[in-house]
N, C-alpha and C. Protein backbone atom coordinates (compact mmCIF):
# COMPACT_ATOMS: atom_id res chain seq x y z
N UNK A 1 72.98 64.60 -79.05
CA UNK A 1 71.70 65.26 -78.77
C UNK A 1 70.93 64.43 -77.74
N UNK A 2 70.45 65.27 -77.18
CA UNK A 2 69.28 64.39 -75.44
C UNK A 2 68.12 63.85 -76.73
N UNK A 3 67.53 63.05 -75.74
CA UNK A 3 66.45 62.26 -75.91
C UNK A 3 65.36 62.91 -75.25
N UNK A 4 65.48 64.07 -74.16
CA UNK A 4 64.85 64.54 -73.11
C UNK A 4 63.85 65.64 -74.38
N UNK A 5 62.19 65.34 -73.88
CA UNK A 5 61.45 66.27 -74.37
C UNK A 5 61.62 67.19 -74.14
N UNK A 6 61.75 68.80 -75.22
CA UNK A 6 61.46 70.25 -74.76
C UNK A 6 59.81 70.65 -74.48
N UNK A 7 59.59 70.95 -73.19
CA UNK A 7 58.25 71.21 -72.60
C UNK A 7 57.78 72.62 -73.14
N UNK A 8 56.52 72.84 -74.01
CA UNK A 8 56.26 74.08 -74.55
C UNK A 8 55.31 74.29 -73.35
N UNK A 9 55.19 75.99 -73.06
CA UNK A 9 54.29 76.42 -72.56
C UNK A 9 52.92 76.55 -72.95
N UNK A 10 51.80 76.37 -72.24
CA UNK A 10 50.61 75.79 -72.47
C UNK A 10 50.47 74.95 -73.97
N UNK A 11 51.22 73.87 -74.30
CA UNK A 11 50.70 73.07 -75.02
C UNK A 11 51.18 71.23 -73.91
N UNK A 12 52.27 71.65 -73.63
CA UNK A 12 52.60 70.14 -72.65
C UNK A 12 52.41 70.04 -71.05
N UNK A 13 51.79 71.39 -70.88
CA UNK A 13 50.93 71.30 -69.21
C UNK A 13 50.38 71.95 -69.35
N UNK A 14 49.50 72.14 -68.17
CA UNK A 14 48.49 73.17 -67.71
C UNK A 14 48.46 73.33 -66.61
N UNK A 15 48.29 74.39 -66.16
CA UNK A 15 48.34 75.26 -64.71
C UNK A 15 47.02 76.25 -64.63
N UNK A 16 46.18 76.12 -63.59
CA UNK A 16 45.09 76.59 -63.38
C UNK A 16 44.96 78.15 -63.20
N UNK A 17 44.01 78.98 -64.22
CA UNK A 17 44.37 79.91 -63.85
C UNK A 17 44.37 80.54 -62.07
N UNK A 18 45.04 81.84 -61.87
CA UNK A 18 45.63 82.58 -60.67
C UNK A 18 44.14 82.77 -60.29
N UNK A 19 43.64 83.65 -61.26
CA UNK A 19 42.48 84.68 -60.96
C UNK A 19 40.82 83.23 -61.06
N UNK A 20 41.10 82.71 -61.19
CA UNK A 20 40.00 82.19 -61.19
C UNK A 20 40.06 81.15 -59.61
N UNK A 21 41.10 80.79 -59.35
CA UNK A 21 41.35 79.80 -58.33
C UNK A 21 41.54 80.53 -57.30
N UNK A 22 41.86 81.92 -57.27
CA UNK A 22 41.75 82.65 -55.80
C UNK A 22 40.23 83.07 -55.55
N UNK A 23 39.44 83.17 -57.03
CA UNK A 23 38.08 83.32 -56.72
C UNK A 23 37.26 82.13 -56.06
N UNK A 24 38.20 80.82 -56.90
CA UNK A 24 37.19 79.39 -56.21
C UNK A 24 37.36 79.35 -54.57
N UNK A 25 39.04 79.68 -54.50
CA UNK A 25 39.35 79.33 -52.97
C UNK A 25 38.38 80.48 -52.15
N UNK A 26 38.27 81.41 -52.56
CA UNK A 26 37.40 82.27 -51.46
C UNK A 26 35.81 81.82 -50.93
N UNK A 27 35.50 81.50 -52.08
CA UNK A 27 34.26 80.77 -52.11
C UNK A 27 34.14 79.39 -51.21
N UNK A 28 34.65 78.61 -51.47
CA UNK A 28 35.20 77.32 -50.94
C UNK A 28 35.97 76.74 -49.81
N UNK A 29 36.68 77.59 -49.61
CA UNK A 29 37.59 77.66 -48.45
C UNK A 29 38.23 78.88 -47.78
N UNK A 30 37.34 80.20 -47.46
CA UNK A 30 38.17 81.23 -47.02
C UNK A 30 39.05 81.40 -46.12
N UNK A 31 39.59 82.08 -46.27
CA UNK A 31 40.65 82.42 -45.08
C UNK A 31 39.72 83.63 -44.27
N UNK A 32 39.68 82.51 -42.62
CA UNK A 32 38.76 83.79 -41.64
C UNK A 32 39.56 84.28 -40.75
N UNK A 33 39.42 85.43 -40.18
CA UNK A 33 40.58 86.32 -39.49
C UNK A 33 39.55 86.41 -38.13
N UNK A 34 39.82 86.70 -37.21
CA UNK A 34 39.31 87.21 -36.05
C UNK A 34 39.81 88.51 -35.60
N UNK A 35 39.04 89.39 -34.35
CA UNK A 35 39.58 90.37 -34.05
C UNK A 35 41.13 90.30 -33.15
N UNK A 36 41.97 91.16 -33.05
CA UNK A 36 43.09 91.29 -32.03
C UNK A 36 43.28 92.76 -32.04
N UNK A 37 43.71 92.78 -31.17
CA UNK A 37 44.28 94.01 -30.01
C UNK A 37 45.38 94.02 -29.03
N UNK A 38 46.34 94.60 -29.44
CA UNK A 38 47.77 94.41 -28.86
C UNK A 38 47.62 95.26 -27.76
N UNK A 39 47.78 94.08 -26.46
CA UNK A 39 47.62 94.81 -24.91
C UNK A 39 48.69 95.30 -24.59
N UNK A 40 50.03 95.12 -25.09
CA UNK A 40 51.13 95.69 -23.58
C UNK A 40 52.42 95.97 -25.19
N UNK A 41 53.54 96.56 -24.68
CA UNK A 41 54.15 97.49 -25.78
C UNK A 41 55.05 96.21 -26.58
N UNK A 42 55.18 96.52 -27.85
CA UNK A 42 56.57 95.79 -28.27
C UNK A 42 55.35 95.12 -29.42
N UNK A 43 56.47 94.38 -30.24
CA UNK A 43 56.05 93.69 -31.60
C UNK A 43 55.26 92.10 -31.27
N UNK A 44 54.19 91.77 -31.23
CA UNK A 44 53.85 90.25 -31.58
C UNK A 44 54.18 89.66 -32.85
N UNK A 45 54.97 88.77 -32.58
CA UNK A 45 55.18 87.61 -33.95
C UNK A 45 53.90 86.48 -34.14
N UNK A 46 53.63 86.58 -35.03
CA UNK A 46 52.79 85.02 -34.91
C UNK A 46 53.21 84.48 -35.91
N UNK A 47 53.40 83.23 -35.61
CA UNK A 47 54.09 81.85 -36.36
C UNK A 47 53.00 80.40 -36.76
N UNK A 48 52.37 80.31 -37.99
CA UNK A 48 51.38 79.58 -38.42
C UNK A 48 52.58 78.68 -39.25
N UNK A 49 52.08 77.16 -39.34
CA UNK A 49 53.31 76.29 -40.41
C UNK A 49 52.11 75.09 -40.32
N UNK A 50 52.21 74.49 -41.55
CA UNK A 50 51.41 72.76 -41.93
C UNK A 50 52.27 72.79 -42.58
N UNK A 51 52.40 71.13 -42.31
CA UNK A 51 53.56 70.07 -43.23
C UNK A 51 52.00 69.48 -44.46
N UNK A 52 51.05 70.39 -44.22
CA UNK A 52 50.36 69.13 -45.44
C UNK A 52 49.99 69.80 -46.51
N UNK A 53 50.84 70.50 -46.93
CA UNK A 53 50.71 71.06 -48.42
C UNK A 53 50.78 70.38 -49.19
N UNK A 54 49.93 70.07 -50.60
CA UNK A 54 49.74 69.25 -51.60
C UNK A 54 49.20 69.58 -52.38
N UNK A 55 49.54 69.36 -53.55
CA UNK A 55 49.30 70.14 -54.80
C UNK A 55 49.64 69.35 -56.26
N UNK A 56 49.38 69.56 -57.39
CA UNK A 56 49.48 68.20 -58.83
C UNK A 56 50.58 69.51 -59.52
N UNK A 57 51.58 68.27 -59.70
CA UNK A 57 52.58 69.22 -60.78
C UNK A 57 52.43 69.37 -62.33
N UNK A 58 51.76 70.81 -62.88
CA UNK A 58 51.64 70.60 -64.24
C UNK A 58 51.89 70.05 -65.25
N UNK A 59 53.77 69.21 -65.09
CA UNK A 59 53.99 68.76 -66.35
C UNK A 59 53.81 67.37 -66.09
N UNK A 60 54.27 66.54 -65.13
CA UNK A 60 53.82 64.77 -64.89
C UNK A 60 52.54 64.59 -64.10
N UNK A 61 52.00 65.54 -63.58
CA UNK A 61 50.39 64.88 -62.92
C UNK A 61 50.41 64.36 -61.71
N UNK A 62 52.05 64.20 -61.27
CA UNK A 62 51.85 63.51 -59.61
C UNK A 62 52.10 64.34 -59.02
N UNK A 63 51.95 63.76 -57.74
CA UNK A 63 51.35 64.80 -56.33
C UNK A 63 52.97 64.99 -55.65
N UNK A 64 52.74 66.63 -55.57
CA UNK A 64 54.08 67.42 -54.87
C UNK A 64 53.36 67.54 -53.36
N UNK A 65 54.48 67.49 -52.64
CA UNK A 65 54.45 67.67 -50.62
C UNK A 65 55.10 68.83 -50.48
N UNK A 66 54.44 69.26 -49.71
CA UNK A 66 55.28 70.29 -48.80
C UNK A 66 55.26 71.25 -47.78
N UNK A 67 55.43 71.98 -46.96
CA UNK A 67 55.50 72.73 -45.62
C UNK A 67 54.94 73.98 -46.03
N UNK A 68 54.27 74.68 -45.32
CA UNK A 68 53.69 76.39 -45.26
C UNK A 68 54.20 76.75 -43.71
N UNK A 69 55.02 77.74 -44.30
CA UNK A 69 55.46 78.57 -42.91
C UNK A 69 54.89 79.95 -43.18
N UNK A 70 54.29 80.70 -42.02
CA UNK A 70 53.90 82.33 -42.48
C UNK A 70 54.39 83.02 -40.70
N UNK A 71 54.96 84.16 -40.84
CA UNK A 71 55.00 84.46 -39.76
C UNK A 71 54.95 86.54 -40.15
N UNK A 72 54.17 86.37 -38.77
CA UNK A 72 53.68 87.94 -39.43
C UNK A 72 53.64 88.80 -38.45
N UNK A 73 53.40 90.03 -38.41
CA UNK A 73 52.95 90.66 -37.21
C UNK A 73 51.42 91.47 -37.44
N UNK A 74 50.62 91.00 -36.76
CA UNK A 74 49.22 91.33 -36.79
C UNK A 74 49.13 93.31 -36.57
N UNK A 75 48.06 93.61 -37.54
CA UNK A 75 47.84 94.59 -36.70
C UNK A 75 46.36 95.13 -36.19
N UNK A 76 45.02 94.28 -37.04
CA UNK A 76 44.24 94.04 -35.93
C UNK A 76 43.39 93.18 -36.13
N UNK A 77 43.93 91.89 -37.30
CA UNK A 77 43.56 90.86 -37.65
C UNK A 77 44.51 89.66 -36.95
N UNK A 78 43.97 88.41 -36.85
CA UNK A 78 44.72 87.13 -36.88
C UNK A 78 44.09 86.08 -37.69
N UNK A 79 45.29 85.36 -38.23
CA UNK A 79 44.04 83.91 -38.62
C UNK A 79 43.30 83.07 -38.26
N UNK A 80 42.18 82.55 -38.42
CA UNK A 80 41.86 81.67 -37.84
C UNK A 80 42.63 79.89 -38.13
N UNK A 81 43.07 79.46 -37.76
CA UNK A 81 43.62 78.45 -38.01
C UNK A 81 42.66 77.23 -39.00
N UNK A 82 41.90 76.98 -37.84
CA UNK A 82 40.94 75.62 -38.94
C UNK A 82 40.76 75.92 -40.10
N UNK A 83 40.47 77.50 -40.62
CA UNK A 83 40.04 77.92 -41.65
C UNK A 83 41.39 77.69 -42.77
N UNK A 84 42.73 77.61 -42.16
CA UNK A 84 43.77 78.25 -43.23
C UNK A 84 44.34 76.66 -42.80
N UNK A 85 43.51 75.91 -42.51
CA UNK A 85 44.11 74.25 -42.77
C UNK A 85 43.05 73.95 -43.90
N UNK A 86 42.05 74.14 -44.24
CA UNK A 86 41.17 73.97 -44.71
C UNK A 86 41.31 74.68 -46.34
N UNK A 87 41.86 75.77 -46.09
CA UNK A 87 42.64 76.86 -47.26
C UNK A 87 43.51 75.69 -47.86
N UNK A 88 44.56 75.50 -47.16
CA UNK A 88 45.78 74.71 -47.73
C UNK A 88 45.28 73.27 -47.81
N UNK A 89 44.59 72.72 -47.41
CA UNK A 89 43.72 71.29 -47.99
C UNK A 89 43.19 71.41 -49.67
N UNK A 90 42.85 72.56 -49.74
CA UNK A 90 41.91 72.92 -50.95
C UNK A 90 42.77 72.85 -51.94
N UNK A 91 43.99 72.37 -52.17
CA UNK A 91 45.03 72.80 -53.18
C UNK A 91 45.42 71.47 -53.54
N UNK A 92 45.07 70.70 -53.24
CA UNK A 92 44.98 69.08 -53.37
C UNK A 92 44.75 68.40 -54.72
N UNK A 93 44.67 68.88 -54.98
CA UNK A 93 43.61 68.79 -56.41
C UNK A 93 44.22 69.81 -58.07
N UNK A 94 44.65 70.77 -57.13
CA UNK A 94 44.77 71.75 -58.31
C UNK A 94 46.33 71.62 -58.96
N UNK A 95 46.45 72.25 -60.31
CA UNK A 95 47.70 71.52 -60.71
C UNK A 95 48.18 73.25 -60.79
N UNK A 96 49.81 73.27 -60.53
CA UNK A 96 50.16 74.30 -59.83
C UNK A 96 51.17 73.95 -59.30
N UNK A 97 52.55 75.42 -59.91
CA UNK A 97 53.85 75.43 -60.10
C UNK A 97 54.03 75.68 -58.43
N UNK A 98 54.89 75.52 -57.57
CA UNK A 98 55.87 75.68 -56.72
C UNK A 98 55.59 77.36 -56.44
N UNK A 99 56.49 77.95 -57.09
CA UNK A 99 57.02 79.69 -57.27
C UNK A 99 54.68 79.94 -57.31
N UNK A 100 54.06 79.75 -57.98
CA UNK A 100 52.92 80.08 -58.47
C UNK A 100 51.71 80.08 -56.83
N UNK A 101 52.17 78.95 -56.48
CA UNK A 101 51.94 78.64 -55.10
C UNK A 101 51.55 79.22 -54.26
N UNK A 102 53.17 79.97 -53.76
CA UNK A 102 53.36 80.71 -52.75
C UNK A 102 53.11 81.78 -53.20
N UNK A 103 52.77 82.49 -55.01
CA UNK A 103 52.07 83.97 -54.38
C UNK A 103 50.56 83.59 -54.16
N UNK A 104 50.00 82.88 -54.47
CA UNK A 104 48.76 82.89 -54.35
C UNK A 104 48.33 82.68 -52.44
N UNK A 105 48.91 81.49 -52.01
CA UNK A 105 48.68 81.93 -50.88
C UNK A 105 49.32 82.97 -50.01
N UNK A 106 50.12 83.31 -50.30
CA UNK A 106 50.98 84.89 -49.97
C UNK A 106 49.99 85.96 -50.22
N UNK A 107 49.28 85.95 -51.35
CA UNK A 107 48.14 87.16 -51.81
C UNK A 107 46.91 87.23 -50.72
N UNK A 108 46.29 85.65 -51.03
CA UNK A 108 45.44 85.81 -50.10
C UNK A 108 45.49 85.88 -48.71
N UNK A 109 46.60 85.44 -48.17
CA UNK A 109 46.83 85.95 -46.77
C UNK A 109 47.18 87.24 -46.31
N UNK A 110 47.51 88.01 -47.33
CA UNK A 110 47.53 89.33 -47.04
C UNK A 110 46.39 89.94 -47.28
N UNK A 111 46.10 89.53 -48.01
CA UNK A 111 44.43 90.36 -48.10
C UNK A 111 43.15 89.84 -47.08
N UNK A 112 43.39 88.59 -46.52
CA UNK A 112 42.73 88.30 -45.02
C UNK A 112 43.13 88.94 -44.15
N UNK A 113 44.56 89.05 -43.93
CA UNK A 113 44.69 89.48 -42.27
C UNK A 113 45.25 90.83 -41.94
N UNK A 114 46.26 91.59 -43.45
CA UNK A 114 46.30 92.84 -43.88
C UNK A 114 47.20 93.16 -42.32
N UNK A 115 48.47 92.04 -42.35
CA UNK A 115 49.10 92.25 -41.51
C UNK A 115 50.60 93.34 -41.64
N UNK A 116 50.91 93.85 -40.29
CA UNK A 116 52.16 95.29 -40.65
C UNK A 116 53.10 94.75 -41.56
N UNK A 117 53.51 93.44 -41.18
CA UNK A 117 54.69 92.77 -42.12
C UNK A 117 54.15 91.28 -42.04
N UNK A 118 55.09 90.74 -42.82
CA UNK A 118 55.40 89.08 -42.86
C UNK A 118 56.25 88.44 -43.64
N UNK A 119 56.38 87.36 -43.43
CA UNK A 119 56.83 86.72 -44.51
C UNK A 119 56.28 85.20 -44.96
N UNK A 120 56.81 84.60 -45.89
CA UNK A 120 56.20 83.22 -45.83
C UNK A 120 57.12 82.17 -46.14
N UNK A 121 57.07 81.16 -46.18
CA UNK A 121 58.29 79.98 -46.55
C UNK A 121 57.11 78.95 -47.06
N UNK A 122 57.43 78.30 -48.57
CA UNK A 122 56.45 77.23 -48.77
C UNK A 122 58.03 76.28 -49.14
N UNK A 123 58.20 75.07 -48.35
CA UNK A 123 59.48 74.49 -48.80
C UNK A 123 58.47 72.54 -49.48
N UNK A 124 58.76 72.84 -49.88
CA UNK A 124 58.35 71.48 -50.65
C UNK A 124 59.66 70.86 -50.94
N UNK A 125 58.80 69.14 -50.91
CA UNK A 125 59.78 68.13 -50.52
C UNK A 125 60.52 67.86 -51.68
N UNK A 126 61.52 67.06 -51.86
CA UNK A 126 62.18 67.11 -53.33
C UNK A 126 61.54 65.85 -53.63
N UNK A 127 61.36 66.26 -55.07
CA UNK A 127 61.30 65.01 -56.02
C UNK A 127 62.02 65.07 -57.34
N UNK A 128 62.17 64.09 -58.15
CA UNK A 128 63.43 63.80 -58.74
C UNK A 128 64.82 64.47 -58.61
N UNK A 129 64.86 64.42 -57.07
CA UNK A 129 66.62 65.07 -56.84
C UNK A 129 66.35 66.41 -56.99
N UNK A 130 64.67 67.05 -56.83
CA UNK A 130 65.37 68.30 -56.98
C UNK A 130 64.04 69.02 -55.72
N UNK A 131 64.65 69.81 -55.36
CA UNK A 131 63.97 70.97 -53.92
C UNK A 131 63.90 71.98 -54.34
N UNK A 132 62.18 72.76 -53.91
CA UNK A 132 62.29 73.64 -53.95
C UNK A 132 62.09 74.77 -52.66
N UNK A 133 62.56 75.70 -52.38
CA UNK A 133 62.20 76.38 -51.23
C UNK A 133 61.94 77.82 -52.14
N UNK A 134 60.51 78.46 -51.93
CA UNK A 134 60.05 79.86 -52.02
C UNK A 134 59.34 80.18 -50.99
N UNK A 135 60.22 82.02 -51.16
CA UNK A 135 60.21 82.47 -49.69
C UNK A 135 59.51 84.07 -50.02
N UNK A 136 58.90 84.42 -49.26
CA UNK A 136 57.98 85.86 -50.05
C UNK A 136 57.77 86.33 -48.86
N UNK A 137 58.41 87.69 -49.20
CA UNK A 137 58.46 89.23 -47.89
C UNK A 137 57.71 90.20 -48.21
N UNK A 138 56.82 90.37 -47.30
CA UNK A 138 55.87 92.15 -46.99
C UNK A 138 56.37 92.99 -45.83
N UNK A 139 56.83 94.09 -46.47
CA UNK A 139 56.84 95.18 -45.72
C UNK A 139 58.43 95.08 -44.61
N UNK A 140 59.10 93.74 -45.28
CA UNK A 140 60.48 93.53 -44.35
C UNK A 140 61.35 93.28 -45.02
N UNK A 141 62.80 93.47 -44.75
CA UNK A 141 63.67 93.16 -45.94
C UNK A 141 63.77 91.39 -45.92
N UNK A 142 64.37 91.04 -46.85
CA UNK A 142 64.41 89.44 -47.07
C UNK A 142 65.28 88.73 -46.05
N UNK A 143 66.31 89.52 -45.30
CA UNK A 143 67.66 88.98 -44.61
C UNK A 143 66.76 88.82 -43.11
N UNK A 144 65.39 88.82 -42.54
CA UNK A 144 65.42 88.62 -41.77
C UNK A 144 65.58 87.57 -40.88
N UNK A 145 66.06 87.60 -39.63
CA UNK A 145 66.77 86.46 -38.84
C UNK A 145 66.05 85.58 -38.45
N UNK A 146 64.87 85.02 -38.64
CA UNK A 146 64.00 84.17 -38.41
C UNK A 146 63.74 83.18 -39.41
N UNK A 147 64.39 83.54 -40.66
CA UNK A 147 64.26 82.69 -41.72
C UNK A 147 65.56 81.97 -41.88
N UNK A 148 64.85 80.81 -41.60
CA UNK A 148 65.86 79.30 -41.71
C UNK A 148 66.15 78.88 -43.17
């Protein structure tokens, strides 16, 4: 028999609620969009990525790293950048699964920029030997060729 603790749900971590922390982040750090207008024919990609994602892992308390990739096609929003460094700064603090992560900023970026498609990549760095990469699609199938 292991020696290894079995981790019960909400009694040996805690994870902040969804609905309350997309309410703090709006307040605190919104995500601001500006206007756009597609001048000449064919699809714009836009490609947003920070390596400074950081975030507290519910069950040991230390600090997880990792990358935000979003790439989307506008249709008459864009992000503002400072604002969605400032978004992903705000997560510093909060304790919060990997998979839990990426819908939350996946949610709220769709509901800022309410773009035709996208997708997102949050790849965080490994710790104890282990990696995680979550990857979340709107409006495109998952096989698309831009995802590394």
């Amino acid at each position: 028999m292991s020696n290894m603790k079995l981790y019960h749900e909400g009694k040996d971590y805690d994870q902040i609620d969804t609905k309350k922390l997309r309410a703090w982040l709006k307040k605190t750090a919104p995500l601001i969009t500006f206007d756009f207008k597609l001048e000449a024919a064919g699809e714009q990609w836009i490609s947003i990525s920070t390596p400074e994602l950081t975030c507290i892992c519910p069950f040991s308390d230390f600090p997880d790293f990792g990358c935000v990739e979003i790439q989307y096609v506008p249709r008459d929003r864009c992000l503002e950048l400072k604002s969605f460094k400032l978004y992903i700064n705000a997560f510093r603090d909060v304790k919060i699964f990997h998979e839990v992560i990426t819908e939350v900023i996946f949610a709220d970026f769709l509901a800022a920029v309410k773009p035709k498609k996208a997708w997102m990549k949050v790849d965080m760095n490994a710790r104890g030997n282990v990696k995680t990469v979550c990857r979340k699609y709107w409006k495109m199938p998952p096989q698309h060729p831009k995802v590394s």
